[in-house]
PDB file of N, CA and C in Angstrom:
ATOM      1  N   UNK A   1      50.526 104.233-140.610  1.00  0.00           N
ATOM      2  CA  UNK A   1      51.392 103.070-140.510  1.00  0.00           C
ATOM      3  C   UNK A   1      50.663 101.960-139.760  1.00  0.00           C
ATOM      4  N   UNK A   2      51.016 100.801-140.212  1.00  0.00           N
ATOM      5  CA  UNK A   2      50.367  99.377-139.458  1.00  0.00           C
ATOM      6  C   UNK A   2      50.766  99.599-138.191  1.00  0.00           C
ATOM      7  N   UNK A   3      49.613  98.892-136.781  1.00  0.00           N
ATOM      8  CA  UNK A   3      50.203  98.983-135.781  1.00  0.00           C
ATOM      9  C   UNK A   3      50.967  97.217-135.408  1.00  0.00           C
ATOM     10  N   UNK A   4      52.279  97.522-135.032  1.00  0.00           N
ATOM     11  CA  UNK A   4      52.843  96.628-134.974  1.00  0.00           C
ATOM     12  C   UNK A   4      53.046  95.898-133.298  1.00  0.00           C
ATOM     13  N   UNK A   5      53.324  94.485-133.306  1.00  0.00           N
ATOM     14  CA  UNK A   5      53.296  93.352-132.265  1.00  0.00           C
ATOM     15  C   UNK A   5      54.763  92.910-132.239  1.00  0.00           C
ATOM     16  N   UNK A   6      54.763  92.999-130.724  1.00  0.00           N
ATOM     17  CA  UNK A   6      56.004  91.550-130.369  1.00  0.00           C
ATOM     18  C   UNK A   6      55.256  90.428-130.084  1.00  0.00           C
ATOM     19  N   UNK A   7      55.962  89.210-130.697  1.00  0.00           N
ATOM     20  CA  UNK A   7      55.239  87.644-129.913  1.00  0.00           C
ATOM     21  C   UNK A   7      56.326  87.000-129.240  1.00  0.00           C
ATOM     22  N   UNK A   8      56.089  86.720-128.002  1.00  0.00           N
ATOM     23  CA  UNK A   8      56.886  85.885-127.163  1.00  0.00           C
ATOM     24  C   UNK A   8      56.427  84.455-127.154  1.00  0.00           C
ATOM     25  N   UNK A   9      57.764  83.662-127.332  1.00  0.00           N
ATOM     26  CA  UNK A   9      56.859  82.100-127.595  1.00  0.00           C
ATOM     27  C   UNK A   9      58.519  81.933-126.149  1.00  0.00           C
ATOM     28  N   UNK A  10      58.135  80.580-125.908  1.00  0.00           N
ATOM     29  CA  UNK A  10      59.239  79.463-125.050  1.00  0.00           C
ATOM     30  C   UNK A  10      59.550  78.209-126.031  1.00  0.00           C
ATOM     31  N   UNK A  11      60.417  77.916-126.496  1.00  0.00           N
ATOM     32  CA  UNK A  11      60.884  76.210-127.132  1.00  0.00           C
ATOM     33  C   UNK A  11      61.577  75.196-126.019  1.00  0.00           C
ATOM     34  N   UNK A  12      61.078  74.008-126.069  1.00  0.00           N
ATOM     35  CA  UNK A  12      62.200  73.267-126.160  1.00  0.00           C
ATOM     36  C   UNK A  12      63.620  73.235-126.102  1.00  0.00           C
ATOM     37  N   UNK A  13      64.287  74.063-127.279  1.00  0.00           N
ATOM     38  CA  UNK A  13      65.268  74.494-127.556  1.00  0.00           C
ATOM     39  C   UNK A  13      65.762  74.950-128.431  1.00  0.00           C
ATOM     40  N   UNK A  14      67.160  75.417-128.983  1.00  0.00           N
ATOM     41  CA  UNK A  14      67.176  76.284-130.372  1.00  0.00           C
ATOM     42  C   UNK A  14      66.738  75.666-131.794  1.00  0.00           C
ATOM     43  N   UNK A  15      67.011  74.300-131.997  1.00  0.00           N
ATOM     44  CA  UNK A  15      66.414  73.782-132.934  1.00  0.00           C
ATOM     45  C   UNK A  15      65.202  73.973-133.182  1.00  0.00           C
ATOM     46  N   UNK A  16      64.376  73.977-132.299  1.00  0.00           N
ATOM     47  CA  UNK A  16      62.821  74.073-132.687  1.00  0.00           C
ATOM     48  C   UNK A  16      62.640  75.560-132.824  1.00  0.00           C
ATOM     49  N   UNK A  17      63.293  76.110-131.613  1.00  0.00           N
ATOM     50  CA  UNK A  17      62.802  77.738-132.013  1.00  0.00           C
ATOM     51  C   UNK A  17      63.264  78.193-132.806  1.00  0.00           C
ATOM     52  N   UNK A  18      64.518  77.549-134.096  1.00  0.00           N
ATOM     53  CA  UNK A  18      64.648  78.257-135.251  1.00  0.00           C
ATOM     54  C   UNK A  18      63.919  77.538-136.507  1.00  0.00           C
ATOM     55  N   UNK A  19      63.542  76.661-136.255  1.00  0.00           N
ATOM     56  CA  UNK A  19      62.730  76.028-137.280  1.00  0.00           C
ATOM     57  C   UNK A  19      61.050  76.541-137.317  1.00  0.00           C
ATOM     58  N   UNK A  20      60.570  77.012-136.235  1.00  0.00           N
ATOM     59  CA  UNK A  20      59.441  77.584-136.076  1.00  0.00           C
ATOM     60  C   UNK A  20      59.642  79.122-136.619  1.00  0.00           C
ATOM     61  N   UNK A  21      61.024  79.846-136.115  1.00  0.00           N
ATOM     62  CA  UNK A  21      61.071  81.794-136.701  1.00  0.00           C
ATOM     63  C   UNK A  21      61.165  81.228-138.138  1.00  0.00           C
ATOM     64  N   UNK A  22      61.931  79.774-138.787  1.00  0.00           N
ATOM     65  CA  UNK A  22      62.537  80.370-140.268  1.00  0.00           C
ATOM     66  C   UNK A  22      60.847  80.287-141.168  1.00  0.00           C
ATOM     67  N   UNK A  23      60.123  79.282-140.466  1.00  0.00           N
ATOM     68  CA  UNK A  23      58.892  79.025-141.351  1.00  0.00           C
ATOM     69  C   UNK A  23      58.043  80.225-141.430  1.00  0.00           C
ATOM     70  N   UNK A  24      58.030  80.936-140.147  1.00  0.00           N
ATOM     71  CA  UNK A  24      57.110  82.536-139.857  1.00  0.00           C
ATOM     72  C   UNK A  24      57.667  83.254-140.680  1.00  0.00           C
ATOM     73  N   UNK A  25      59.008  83.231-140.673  1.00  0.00           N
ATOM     74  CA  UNK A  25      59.939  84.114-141.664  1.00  0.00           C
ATOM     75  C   UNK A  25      59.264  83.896-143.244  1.00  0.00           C
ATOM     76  N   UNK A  26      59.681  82.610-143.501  1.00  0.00           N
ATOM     77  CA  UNK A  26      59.298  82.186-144.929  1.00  0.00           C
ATOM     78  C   UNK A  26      57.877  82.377-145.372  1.00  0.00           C
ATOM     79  N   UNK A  27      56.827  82.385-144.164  1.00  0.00           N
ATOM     80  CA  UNK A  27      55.828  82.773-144.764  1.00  0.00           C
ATOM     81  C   UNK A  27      55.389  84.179-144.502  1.00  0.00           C
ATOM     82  N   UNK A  28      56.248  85.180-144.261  1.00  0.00           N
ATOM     83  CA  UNK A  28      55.932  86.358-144.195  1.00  0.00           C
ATOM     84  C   UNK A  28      55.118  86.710-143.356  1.00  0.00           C
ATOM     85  N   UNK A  29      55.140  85.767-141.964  1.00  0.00           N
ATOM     86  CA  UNK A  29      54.365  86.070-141.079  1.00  0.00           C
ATOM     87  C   UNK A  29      55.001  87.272-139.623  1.00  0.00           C
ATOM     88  N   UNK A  30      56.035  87.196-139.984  1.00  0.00           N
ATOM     89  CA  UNK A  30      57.154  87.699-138.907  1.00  0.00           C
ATOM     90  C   UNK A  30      57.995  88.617-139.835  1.00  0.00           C
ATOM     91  N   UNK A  31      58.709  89.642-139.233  1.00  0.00           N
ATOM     92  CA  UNK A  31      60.236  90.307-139.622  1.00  0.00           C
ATOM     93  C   UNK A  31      61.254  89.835-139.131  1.00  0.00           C
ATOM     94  N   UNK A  32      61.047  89.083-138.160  1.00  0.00           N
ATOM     95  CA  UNK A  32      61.942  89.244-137.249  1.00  0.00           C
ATOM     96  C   UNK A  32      62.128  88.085-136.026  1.00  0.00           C
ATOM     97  N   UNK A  33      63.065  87.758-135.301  1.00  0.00           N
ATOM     98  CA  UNK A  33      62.579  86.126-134.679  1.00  0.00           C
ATOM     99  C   UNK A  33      64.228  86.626-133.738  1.00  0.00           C
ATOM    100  N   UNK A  34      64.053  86.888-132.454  1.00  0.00           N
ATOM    101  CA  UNK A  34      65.179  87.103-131.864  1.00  0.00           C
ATOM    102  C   UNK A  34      65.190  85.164-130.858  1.00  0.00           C
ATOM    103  N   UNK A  35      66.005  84.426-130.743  1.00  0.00           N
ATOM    104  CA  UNK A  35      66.295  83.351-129.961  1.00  0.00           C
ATOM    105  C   UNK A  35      67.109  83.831-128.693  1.00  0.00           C
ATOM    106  N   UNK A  36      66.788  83.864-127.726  1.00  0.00           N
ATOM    107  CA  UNK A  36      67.072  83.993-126.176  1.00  0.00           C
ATOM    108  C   UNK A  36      67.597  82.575-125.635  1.00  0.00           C
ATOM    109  N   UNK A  37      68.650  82.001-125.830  1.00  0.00           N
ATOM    110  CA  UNK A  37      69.069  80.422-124.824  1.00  0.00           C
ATOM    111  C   UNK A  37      68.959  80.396-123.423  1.00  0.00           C
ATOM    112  N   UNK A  38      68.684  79.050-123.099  1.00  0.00           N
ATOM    113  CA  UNK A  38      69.554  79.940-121.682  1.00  0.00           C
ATOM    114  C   UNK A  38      68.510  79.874-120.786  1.00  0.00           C
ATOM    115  N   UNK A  39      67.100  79.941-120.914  1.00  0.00           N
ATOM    116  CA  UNK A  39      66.348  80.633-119.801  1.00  0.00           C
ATOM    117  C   UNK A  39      66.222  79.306-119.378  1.00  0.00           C
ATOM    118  N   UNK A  40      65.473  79.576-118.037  1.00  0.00           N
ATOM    119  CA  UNK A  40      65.162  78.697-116.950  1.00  0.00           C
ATOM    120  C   UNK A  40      63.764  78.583-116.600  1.00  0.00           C
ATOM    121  N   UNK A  41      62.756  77.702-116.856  1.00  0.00           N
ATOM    122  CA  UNK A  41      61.122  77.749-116.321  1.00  0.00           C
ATOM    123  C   UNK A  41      60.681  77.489-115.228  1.00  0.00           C
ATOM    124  N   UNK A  42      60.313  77.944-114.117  1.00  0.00           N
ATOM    125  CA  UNK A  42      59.943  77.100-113.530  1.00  0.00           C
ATOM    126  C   UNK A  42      58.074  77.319-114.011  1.00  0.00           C
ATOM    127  N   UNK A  43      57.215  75.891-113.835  1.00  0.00           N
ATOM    128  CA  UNK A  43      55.947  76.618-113.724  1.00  0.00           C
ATOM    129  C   UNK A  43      55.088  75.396-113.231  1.00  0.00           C
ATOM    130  N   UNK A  44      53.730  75.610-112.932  1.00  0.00           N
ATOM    131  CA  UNK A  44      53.090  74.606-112.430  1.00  0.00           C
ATOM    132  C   UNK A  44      52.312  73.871-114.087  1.00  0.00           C
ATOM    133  N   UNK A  45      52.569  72.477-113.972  1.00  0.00           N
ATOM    134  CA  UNK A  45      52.176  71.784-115.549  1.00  0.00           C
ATOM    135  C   UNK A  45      51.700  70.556-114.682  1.00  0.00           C
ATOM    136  N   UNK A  46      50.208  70.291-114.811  1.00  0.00           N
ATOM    137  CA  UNK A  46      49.793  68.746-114.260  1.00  0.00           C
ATOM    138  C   UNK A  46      49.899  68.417-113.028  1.00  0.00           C
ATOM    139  N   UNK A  47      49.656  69.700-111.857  1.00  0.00           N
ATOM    140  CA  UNK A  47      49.552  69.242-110.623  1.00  0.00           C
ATOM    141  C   UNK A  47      50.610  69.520-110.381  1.00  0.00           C
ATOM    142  N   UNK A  48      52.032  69.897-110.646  1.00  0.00           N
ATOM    143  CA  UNK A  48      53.584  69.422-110.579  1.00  0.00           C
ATOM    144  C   UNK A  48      54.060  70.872-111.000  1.00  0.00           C
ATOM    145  N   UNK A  49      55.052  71.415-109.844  1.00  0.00           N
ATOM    146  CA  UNK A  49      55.985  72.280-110.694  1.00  0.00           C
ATOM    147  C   UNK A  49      57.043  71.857-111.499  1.00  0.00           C
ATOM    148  N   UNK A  50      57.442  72.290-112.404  1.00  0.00           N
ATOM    149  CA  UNK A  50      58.348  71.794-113.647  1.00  0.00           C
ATOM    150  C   UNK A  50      59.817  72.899-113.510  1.00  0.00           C
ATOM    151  N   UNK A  51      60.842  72.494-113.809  1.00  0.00           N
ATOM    152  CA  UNK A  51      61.885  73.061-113.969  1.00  0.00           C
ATOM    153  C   UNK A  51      62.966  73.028-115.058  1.00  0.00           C
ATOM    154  N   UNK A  52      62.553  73.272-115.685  1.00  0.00           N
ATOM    155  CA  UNK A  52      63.091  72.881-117.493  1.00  0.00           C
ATOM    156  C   UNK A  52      64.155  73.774-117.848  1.00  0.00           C
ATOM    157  N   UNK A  53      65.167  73.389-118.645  1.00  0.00           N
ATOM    158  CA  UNK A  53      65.601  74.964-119.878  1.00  0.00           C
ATOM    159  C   UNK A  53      65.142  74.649-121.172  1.00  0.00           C
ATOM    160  N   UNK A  54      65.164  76.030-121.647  1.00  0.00           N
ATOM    161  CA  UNK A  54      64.069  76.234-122.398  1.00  0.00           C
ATOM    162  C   UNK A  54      65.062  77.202-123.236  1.00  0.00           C
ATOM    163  N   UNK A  55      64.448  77.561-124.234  1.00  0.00           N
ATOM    164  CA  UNK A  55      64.653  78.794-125.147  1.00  0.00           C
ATOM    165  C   UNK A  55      63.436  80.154-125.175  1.00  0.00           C
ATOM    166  N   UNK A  56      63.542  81.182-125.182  1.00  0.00           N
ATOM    167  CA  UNK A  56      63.175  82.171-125.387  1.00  0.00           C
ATOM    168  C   UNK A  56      62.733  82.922-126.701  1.00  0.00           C
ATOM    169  N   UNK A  57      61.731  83.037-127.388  1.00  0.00           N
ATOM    170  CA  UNK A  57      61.598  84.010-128.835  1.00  0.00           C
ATOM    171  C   UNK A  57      61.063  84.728-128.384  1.00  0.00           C
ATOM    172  N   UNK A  58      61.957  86.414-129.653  1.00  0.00           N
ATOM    173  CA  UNK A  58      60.795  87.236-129.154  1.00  0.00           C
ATOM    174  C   UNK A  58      61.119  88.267-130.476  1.00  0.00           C
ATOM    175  N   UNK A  59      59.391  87.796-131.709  1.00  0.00           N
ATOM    176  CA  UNK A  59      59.207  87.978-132.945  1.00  0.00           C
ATOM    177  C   UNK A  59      58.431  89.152-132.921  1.00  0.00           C
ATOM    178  N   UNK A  60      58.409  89.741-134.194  1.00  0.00           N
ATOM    179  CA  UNK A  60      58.110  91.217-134.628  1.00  0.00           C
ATOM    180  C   UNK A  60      57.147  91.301-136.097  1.00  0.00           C
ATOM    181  N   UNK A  61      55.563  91.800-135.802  1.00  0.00           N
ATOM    182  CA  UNK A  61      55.078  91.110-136.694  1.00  0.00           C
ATOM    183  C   UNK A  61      54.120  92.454-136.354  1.00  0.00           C
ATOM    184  N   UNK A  62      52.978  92.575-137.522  1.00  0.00           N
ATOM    185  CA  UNK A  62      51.833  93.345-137.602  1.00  0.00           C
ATOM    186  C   UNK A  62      51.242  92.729-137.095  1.00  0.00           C
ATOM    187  N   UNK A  63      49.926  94.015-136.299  1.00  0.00           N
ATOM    188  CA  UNK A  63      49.426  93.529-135.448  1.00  0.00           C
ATOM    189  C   UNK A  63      48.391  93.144-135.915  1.00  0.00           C
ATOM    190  N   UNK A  64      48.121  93.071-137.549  1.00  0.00           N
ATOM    191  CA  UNK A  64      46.933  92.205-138.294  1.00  0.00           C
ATOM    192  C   UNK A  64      47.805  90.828-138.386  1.00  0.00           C
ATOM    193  N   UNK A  65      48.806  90.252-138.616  1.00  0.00           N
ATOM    194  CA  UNK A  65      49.008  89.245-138.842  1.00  0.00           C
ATOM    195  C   UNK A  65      49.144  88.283-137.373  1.00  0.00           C
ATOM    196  N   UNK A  66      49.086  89.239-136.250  1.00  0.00           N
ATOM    197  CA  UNK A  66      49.454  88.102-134.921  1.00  0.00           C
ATOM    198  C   UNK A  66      48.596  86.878-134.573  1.00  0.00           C
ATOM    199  N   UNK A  67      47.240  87.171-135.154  1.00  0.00           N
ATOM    200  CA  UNK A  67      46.871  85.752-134.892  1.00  0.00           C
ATOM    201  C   UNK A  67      46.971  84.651-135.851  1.00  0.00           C
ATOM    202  N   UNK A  68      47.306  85.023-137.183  1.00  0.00           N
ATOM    203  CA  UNK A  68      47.940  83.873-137.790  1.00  0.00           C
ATOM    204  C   UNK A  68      49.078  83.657-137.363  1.00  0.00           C
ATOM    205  N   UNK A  69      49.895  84.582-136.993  1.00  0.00           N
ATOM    206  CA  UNK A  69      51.268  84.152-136.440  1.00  0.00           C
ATOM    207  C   UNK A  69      51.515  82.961-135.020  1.00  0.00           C
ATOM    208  N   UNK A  70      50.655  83.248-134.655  1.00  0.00           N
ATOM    209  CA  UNK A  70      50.180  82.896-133.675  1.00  0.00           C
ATOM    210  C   UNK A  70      49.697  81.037-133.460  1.00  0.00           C
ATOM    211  N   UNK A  71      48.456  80.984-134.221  1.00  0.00           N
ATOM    212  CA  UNK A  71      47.558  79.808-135.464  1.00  0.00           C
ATOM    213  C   UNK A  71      49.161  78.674-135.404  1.00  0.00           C
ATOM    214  N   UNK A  72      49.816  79.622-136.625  1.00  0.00           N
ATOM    215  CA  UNK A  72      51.142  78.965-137.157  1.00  0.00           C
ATOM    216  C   UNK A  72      52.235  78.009-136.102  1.00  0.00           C
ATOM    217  N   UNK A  73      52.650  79.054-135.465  1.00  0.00           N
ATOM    218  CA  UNK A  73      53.204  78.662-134.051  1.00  0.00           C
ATOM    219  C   UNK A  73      53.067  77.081-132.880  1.00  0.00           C
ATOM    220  N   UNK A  74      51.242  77.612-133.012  1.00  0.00           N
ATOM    221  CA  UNK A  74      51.179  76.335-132.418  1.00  0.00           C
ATOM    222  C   UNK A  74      50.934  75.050-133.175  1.00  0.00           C
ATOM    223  N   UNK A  75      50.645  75.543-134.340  1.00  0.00           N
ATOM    224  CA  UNK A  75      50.540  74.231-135.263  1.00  0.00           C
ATOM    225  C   UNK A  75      52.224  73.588-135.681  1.00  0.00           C
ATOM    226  N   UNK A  76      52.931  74.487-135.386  1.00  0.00           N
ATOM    227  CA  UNK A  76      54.489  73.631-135.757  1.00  0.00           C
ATOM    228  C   UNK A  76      55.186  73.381-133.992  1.00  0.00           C
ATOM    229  N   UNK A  77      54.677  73.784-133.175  1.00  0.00           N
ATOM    230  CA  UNK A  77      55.082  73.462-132.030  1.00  0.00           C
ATOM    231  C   UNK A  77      55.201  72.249-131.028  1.00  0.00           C
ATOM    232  N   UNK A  78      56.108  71.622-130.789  1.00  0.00           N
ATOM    233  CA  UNK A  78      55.760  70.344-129.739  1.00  0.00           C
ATOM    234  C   UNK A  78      55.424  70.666-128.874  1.00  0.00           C
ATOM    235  N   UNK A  79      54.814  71.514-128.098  1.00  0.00           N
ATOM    236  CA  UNK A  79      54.404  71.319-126.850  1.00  0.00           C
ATOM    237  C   UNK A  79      52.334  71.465-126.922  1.00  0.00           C
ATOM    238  N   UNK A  80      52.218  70.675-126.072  1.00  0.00           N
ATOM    239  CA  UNK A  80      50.599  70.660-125.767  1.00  0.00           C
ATOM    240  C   UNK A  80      49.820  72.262-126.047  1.00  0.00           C
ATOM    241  N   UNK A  81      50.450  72.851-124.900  1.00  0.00           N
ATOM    242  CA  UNK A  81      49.941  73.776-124.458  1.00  0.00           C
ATOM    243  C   UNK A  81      51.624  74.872-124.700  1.00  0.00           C
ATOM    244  N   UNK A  82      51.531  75.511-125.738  1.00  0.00           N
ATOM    245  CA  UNK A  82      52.444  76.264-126.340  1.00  0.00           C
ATOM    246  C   UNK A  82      52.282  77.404-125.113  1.00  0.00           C
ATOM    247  N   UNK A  83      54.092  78.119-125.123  1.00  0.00           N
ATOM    248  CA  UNK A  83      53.620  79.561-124.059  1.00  0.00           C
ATOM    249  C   UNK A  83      53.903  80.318-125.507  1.00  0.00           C
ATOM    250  N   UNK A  84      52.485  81.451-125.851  1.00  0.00           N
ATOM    251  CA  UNK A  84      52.906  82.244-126.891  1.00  0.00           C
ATOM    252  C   UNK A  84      51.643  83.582-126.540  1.00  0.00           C
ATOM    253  N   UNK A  85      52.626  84.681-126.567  1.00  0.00           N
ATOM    254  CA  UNK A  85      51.768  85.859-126.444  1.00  0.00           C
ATOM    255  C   UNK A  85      52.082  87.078-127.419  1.00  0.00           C
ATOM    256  N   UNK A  86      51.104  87.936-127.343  1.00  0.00           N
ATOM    257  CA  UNK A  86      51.269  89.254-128.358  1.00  0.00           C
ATOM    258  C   UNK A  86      51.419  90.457-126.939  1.00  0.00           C
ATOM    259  N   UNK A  87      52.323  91.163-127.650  1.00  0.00           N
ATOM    260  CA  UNK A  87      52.647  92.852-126.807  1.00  0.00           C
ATOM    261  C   UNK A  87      52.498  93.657-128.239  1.00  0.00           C
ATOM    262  N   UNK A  88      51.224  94.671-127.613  1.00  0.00           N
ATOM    263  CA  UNK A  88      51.323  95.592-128.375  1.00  0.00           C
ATOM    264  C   UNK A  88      52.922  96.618-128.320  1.00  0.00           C
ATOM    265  N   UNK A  89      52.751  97.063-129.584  1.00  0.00           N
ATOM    266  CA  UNK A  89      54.024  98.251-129.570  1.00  0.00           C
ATOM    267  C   UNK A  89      53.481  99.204-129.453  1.00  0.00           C
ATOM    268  N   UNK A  90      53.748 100.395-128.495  1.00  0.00           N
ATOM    269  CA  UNK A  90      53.150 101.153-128.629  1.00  0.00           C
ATOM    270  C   UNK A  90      53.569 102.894-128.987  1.00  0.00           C
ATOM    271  N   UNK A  91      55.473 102.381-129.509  1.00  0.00           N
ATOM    272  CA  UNK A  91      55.748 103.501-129.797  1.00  0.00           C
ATOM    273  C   UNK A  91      57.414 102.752-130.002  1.00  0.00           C
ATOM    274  N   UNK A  92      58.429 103.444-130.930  1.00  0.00           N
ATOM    275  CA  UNK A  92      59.338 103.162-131.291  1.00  0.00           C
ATOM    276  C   UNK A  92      59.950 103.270-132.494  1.00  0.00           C
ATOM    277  N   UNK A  93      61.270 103.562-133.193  1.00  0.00           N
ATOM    278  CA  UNK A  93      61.833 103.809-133.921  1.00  0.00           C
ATOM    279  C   UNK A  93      61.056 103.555-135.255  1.00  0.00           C
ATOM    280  N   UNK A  94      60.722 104.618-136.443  1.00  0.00           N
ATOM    281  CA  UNK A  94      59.765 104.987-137.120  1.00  0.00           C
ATOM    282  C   UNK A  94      60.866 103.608-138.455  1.00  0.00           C
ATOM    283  N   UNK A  95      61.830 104.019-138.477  1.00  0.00           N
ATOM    284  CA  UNK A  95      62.228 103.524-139.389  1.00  0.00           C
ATOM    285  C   UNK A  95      62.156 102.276-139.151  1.00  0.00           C
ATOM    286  N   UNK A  96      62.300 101.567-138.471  1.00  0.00           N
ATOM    287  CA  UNK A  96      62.468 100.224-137.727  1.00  0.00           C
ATOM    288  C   UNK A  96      61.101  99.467-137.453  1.00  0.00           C
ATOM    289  N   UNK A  97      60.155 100.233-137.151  1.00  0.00           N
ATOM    290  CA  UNK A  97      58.846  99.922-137.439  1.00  0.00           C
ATOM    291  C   UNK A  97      58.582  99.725-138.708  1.00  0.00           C
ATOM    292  N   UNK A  98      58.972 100.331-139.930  1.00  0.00           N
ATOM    293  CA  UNK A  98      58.530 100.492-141.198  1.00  0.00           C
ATOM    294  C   UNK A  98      58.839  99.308-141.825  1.00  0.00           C
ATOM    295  N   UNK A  99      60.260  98.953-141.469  1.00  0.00           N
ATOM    296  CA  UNK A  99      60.791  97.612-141.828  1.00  0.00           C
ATOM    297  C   UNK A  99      60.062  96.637-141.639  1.00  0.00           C
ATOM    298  N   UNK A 100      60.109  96.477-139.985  1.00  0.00           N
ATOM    299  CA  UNK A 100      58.524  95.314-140.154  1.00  0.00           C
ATOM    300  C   UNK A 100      57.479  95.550-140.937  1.00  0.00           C
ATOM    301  N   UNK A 101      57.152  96.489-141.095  1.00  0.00           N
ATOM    302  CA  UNK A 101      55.602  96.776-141.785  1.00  0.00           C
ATOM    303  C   UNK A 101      56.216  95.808-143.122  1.00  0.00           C
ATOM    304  N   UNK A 102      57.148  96.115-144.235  1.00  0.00           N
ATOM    305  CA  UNK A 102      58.117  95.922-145.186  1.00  0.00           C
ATOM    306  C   UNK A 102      58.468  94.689-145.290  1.00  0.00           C
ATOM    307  N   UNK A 103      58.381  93.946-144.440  1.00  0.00           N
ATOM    308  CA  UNK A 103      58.826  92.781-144.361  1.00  0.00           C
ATOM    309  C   UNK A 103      57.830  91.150-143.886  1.00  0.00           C
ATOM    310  N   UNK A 104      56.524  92.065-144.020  1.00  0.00           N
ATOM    311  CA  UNK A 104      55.754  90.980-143.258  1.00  0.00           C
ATOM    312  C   UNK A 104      54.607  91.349-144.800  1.00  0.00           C
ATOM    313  N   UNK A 105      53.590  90.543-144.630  1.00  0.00           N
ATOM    314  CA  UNK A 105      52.745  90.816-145.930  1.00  0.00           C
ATOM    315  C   UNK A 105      51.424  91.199-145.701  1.00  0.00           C
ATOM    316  N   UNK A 106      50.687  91.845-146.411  1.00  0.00           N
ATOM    317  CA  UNK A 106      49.411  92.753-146.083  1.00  0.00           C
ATOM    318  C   UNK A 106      50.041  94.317-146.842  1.00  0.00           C
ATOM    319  N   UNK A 107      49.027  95.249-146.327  1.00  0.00           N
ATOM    320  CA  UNK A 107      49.224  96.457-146.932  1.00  0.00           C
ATOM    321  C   UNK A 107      49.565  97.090-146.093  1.00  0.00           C
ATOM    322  N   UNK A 108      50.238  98.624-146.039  1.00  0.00           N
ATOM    323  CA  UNK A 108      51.448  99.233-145.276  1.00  0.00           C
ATOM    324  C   UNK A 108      50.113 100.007-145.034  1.00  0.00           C
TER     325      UNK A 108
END
């Protein structure tokens, strides 16, 4: 079986972070695109800590496709400096894994 990735990205807000999962979606780069509202940033940006709300993703993808997923992301993203990372999976529901495999494109 493919070994499979979570990607955690931060938006702006839900508009962008669903317009960024539906395009990953549409291009079969993702299974999956969970939106988290709500969160709170603080972080250091330009000398300056920042205190924003923000949105939360957290997408489900092979772990051959994460760096296009990835590529993609920041090319549809407004921010400079995108927050976007990969977590390996390293174990979890066989069937549920398979789906992603099933749902993203490449070979199983």
């Amino acid at each position: 079986m493919a070994k499979i990735m979570t990607l955690y990205m931060t938006a702006a807000n839900e508009d962008e972070a669903a317009r960024i999962v539906s395009a990953l979606l549409d291009e079969r780069l993702i299974a999956c695109g969970n939106i988290l509202p709500g969160i709170r940033s603080l972080y250091r940006w330009e000398g300056k800590v920042a205190n924003d709300a923000e949105v939360a993703v957290i997408m489900k993808t092979r772990a051959e496709l994460a760096d296009a997923a990835i590529a993609r992301i920041v090319a549809l993203h407004s921010y400079d400096t995108p927050c976007v990372t990969a977590w390996p999976v390293t174990s979890g529901h066989a069937d549920y894994l398979g789906w992603v495999v099933d749902e993203t494109v490449g070979e199983g």
